[in-house]
Protein backbone atom coordinates (compact mmCIF):
# COMPACT_ATOMS: atom_id res chain seq x y z
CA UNK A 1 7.73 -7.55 22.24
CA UNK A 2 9.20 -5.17 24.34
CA UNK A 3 10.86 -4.75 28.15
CA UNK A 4 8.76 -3.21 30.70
CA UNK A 5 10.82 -0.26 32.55
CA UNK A 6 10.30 -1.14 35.65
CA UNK A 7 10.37 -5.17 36.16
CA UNK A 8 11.90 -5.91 32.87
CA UNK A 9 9.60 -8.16 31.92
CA UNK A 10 8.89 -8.82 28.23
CA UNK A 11 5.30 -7.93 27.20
CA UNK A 12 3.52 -7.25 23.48
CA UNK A 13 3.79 -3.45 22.95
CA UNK A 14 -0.02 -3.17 22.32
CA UNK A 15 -0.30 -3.70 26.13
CA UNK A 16 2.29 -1.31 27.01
CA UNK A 17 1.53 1.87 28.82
CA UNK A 18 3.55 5.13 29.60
CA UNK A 19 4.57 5.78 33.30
CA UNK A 20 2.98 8.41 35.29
CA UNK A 21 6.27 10.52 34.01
CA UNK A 22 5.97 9.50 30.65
CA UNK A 23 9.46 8.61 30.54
CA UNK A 24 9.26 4.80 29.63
CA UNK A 25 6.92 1.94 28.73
CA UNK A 26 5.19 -0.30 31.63
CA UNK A 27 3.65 -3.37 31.23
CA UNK A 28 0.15 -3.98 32.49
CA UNK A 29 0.91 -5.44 35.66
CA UNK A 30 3.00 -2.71 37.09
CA UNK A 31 0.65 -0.19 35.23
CA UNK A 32 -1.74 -1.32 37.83
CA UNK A 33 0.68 -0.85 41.11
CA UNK A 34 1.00 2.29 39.20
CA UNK A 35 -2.57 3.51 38.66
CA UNK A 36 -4.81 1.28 40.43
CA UNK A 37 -8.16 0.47 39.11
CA UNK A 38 -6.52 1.74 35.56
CA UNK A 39 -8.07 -1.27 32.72
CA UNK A 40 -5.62 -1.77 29.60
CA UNK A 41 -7.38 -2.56 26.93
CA UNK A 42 -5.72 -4.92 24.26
CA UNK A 43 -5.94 -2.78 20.72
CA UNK A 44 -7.21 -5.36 18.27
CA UNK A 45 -4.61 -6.45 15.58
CA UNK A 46 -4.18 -4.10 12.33
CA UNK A 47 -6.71 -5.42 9.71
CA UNK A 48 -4.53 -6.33 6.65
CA UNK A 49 -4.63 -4.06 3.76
CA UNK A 50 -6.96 -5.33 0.52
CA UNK A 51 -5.22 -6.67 -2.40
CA UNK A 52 -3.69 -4.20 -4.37
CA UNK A 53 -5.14 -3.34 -7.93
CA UNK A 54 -3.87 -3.82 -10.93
CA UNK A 55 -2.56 -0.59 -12.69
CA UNK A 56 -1.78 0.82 -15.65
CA UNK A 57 0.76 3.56 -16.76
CA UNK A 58 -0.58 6.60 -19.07
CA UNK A 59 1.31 9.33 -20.55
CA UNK A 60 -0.41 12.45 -22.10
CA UNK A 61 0.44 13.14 -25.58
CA UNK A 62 -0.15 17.12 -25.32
CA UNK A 63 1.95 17.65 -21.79
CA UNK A 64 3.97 14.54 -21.22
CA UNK A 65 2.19 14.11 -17.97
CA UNK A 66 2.55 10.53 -16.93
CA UNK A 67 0.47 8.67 -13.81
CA UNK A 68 -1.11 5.19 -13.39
CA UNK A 69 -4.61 4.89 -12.47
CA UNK A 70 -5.94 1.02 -11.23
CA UNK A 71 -7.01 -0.92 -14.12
CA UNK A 72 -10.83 -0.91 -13.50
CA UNK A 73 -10.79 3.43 -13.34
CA UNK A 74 -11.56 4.96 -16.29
CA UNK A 75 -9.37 7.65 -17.91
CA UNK A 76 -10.82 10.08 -20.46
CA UNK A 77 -8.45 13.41 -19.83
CA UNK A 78 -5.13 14.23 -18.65
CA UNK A 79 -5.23 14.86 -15.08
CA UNK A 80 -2.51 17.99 -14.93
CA UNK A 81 -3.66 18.95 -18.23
CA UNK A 82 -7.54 18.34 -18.91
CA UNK A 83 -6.57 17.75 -22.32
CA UNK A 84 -7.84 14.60 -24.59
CA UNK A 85 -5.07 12.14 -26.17
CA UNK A 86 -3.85 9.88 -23.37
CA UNK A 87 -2.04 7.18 -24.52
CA UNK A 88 -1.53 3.53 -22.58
CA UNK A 89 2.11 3.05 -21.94
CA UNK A 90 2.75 -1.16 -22.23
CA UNK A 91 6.09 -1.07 -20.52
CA UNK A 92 9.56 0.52 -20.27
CA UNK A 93 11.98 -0.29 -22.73
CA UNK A 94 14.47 -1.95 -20.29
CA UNK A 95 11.52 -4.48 -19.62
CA UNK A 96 11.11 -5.06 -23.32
CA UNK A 97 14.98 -6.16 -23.55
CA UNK A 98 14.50 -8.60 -20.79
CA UNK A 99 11.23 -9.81 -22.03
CA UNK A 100 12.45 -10.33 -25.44
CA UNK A 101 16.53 -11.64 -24.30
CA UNK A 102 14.24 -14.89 -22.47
């Protein structure tokens, strides 16, 4: 929510609109003493983002290149490299001391 610059008035910033100046923020009401005739359209609400993949951590054994790719993409070659002889990194050490201290 945010104030309109002119009647103060708290509106949802997708309705907002910029004064004629473009120095502040109006809300739709006094956008339309402003411009008459002017529509605001409501933007429809972000769509929310899929679920994030699960990935796993390489790290080339010719250039010490290390990336994550998601779980279900195939890796064959190093991709700064090119090279064969990737190998799948389980986990960082510090994780392995907490897994193994519980």
């Amino acid at each position: 929510m945010m104030r309109c610059g002119l009647c103060n008035s708290r509106t949802e910033v997708r309705e907002m609109k910029y004064h004629k100046s473009g120095e502040y923020l109006l809300c739709s009401a006094c956008h339309e003493k402003q411009v008459p005739g002017a529509k605001v359209i409501a933007q429809k609400p972000a769509v929310p983002s899929p679920k994030r993949q699960e990935r796993l951590s390489y790290r080339c054994r010719n250039c010490s290149y290390s990336f994550s790719r998601n779980k279900d993409h195939p890796v064959n070659a190093c991709p700064y490299c090119g090279r064969d002889g990737i190998s799948l990194v389980e986990g960082s050490m510090a994780q392995h001391l907490i897994d193994r201290a519980f």
